[in-house]
N, C-alpha and C. Protein backbone atom coordinates (compact mmCIF):
# COMPACT_ATOMS: atom_id res chain seq x y z
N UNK A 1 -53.64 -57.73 -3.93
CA UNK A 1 -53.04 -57.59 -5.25
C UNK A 1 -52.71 -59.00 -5.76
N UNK A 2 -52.87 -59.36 -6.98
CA UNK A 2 -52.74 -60.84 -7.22
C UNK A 2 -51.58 -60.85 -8.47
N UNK A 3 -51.31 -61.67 -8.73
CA UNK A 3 -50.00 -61.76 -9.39
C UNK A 3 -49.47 -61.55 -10.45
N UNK A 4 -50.23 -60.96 -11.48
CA UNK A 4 -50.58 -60.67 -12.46
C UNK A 4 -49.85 -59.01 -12.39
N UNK A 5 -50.63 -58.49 -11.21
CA UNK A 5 -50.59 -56.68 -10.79
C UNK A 5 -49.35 -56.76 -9.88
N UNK A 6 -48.70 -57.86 -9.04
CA UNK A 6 -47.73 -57.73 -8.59
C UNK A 6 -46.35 -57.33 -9.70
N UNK A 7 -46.57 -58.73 -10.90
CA UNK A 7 -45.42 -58.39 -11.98
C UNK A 7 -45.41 -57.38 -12.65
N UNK A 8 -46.96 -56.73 -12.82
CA UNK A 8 -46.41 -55.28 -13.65
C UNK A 8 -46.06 -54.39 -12.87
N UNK A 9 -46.51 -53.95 -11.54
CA UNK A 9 -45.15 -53.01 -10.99
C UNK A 9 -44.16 -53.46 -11.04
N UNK A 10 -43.69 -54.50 -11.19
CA UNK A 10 -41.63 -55.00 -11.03
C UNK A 10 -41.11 -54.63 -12.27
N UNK A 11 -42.52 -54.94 -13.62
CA UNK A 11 -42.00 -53.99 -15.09
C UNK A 11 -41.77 -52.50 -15.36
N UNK A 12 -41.97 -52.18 -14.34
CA UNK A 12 -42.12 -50.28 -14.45
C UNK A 12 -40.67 -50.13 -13.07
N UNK A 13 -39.85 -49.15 -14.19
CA UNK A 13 -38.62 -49.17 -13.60
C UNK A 13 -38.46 -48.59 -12.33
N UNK A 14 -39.70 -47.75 -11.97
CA UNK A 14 -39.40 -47.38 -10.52
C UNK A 14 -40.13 -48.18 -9.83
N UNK A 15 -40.26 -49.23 -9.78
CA UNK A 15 -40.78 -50.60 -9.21
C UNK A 15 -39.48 -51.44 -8.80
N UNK A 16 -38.50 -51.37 -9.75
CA UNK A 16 -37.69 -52.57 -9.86
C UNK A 16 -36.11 -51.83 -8.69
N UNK A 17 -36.57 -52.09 -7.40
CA UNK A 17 -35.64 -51.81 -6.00
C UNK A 17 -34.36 -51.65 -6.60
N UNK A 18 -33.76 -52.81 -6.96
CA UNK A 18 -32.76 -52.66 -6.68
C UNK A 18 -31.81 -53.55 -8.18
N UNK A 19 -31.07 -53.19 -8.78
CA UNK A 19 -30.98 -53.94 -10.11
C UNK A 19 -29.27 -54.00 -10.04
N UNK A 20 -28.72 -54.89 -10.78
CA UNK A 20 -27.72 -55.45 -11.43
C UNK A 20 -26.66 -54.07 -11.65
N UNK A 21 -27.12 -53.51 -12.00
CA UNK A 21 -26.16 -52.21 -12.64
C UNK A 21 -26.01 -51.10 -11.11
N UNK A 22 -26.60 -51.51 -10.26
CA UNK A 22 -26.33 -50.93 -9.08
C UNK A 22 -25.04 -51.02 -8.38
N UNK A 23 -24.54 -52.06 -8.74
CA UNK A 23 -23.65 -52.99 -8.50
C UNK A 23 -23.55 -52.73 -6.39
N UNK A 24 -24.25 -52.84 -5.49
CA UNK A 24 -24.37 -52.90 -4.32
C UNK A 24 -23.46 -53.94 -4.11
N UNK A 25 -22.91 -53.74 -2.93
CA UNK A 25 -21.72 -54.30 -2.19
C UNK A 25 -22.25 -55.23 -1.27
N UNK A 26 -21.60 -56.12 -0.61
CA UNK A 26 -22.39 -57.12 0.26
C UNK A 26 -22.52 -56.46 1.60
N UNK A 27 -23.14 -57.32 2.06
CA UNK A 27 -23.17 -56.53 3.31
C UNK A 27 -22.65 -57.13 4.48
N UNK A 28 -22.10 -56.08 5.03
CA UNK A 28 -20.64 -55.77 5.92
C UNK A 28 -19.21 -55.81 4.99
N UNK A 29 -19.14 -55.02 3.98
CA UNK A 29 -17.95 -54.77 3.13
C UNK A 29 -17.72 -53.54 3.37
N UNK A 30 -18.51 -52.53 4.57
CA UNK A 30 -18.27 -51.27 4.75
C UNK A 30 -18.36 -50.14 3.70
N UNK A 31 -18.86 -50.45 2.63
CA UNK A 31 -19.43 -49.58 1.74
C UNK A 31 -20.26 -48.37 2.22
N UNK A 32 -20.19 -47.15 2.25
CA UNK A 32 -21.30 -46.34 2.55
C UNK A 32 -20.88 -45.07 2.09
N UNK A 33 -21.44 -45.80 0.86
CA UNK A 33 -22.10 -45.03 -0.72
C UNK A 33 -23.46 -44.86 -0.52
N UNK A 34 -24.40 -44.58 -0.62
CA UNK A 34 -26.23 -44.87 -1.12
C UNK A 34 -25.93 -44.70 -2.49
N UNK A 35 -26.26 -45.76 -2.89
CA UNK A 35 -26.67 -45.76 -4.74
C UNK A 35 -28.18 -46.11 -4.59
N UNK A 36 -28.58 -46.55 -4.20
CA UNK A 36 -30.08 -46.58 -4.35
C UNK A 36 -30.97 -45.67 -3.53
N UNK A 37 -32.19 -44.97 -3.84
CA UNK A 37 -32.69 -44.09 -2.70
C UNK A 37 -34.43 -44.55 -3.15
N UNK A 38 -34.55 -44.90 -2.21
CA UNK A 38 -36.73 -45.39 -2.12
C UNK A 38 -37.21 -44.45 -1.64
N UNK A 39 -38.49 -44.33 -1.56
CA UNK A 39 -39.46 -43.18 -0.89
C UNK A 39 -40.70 -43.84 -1.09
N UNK A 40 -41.37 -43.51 0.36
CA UNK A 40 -43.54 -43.73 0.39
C UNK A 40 -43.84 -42.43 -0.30
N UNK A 41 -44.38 -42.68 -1.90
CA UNK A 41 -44.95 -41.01 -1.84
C UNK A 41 -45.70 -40.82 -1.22
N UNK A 42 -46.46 -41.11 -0.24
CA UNK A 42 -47.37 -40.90 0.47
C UNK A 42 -46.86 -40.29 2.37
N UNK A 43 -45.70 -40.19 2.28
CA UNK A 43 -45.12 -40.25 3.88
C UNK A 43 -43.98 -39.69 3.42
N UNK A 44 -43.27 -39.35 4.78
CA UNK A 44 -41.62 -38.66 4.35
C UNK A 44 -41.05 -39.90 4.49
N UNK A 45 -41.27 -40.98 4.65
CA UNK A 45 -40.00 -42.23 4.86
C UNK A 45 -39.03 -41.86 3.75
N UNK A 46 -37.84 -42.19 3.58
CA UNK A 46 -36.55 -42.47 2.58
C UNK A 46 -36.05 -43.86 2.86
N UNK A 47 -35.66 -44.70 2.04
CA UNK A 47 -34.37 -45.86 2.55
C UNK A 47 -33.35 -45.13 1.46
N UNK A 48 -32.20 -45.27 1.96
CA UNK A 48 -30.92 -44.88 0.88
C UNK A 48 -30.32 -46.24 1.36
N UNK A 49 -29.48 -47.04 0.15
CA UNK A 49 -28.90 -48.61 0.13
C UNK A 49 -27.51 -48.14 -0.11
N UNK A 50 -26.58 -48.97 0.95
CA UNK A 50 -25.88 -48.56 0.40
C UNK A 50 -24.80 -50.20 0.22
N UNK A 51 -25.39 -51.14 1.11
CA UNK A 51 -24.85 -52.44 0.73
C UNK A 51 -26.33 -53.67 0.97
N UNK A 52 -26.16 -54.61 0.54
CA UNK A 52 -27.39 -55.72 -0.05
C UNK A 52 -26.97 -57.14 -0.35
N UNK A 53 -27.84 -57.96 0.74
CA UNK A 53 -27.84 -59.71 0.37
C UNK A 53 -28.75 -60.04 -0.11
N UNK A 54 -28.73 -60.36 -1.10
CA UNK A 54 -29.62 -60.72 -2.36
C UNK A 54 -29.97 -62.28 -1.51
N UNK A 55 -29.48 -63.34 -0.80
CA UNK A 55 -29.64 -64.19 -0.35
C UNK A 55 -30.89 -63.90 0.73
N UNK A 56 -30.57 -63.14 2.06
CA UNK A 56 -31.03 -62.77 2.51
C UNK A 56 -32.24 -61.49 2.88
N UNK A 57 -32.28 -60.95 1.33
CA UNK A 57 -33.08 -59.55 1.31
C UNK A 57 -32.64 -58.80 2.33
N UNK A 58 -31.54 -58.85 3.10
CA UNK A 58 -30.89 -57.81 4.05
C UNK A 58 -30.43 -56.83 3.11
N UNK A 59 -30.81 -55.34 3.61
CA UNK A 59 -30.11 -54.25 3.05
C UNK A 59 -29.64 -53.01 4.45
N UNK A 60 -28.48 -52.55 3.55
CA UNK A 60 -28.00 -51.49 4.72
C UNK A 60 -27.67 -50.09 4.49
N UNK A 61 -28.26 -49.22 5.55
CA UNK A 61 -28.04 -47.90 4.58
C UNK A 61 -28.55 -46.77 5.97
N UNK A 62 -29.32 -45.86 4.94
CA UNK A 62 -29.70 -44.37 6.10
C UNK A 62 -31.72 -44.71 5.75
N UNK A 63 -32.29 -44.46 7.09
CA UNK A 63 -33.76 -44.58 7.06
C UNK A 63 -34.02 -42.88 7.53
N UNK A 64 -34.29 -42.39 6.75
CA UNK A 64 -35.46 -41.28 7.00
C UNK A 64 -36.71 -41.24 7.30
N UNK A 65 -37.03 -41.13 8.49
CA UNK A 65 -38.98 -41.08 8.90
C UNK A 65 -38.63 -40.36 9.80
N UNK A 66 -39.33 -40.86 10.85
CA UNK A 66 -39.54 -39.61 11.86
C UNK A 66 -37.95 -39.46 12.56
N UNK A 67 -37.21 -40.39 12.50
CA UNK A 67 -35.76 -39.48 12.97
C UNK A 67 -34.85 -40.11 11.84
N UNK A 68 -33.64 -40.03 11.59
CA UNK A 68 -32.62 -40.91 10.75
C UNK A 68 -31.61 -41.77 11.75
N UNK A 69 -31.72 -42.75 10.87
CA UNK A 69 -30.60 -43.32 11.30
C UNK A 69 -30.30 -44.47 10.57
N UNK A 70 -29.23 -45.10 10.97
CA UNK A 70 -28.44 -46.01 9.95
C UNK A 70 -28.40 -47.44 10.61
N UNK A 71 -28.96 -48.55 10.21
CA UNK A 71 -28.95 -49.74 10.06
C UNK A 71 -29.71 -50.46 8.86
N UNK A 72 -30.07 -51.87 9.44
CA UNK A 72 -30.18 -52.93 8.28
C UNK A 72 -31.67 -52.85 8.55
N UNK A 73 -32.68 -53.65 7.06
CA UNK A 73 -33.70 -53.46 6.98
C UNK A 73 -33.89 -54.35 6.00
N UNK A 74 -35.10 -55.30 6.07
CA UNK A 74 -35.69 -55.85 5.51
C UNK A 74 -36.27 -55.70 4.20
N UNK A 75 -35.61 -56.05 2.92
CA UNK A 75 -36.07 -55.50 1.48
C UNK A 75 -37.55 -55.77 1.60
N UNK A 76 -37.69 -56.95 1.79
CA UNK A 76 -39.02 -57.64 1.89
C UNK A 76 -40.14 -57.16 2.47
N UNK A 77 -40.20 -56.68 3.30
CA UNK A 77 -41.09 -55.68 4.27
C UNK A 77 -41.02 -54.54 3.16
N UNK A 78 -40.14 -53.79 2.40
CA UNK A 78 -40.63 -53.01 1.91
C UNK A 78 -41.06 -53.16 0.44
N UNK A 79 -40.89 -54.13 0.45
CA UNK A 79 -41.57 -54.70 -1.27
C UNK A 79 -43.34 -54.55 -1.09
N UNK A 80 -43.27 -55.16 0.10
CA UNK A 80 -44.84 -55.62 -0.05
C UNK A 80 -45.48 -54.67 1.08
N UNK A 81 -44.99 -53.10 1.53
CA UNK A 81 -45.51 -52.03 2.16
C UNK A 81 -46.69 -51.46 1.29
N UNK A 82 -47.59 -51.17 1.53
CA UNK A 82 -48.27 -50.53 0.71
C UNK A 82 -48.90 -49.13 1.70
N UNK A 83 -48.52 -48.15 1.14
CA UNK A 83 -49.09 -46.99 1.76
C UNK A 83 -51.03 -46.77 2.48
N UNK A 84 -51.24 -45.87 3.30
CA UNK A 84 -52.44 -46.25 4.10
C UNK A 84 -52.91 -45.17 3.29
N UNK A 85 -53.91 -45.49 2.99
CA UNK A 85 -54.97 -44.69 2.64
C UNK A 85 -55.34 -45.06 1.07
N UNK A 86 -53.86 -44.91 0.27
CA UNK A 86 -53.80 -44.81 -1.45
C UNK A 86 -53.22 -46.57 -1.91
N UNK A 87 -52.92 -47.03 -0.48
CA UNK A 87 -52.53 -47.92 -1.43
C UNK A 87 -51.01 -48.50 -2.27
N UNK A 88 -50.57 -47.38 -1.93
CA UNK A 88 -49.06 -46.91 -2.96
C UNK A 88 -48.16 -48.04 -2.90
N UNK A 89 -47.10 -48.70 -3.52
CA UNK A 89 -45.96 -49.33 -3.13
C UNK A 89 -45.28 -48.39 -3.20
N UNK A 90 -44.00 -48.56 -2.27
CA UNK A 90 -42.64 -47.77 -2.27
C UNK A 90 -41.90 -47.72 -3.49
N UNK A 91 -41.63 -46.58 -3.86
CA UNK A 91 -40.81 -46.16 -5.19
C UNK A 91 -39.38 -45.94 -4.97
N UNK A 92 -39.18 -46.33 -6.04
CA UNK A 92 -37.62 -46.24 -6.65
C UNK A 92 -36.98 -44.32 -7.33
N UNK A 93 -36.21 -43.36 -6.97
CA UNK A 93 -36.05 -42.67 -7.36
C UNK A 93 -34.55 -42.75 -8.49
N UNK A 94 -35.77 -42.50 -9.81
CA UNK A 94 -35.11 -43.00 -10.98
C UNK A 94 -33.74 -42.02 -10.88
N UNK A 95 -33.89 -40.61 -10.05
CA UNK A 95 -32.93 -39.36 -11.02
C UNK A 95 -31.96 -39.34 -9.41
N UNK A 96 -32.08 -40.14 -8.75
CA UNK A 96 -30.95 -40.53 -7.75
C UNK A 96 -29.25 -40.65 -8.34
N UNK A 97 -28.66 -39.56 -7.85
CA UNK A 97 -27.29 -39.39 -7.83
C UNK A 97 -26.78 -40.06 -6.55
N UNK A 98 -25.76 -40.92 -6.91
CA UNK A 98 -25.00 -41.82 -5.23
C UNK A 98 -24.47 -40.49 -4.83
N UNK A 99 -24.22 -40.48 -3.15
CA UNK A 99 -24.20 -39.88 -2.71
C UNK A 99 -23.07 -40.35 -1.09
N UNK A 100 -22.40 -39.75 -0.18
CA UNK A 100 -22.20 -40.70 0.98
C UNK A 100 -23.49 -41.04 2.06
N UNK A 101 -23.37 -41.66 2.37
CA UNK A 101 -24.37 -41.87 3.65
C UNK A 101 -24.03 -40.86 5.01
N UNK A 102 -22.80 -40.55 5.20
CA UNK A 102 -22.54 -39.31 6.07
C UNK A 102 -23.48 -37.94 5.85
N UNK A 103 -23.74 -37.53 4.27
CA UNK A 103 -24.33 -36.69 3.69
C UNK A 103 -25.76 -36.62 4.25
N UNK A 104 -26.53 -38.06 4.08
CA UNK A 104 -27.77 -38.07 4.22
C UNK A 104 -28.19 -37.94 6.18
N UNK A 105 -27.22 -38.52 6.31
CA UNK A 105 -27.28 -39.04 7.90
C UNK A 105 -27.15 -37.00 8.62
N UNK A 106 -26.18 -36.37 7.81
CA UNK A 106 -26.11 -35.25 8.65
C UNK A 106 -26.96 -33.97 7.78
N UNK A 107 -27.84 -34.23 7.33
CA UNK A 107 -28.94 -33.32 6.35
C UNK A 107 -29.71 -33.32 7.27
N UNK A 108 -30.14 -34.52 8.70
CA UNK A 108 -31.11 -34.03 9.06
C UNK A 108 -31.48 -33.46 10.20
């Protein structure tokens, strides 16, 4: 993908991870809210965010794939994931209500 096709997914709002109005907490401020929730449409993965170093692209929250659980994760790795087969980048779910992370962690 060359750079041109990188910036127009970051223009299309379920491209754009993680934004300003999220207002994410730093991380280790013990926040665990998920205001942000990602998904592979292509796979059951989830990330739910529930704190973020913008310095470090560290984020912290609940991972859904093949089991759940809760630690830190590399924004970066999932910026530039692209799904097997289609291709996909990881999406942003625009109609995401925050939620606790206890919630997500014991749904599964």
């Amino acid at each position: 993908m060359n750079d041109l096709e990188v910036s127009t997914f970051q223009k299309r709002p379920c491209y754009r991870y993680i934004r300003t109005a999220d207002k994410l907490p730093a991380l280790g401020s013990g926040a665990r809210v998920a205001r942000v929730k990602l998904f592979d449409p292509c796979s059951g993965w989830t990330w739910y965010l529930a704190e973020y170093d913008p310095e470090t692209r560290q984020a912290y929250g609940v991972v859904v794939g093949k089991e759940t659980e809760q630690g830190y994760f590399d924004m970066g790795e999932l910026v530039s994931h692209r799904s097997n087969g289609f291709g996909l980048p990881i999406e942003r779910d625009l109609h995401w209500t925050p939620c606790p992370l206890s919630e997500i962690a014991g749904a599964s």
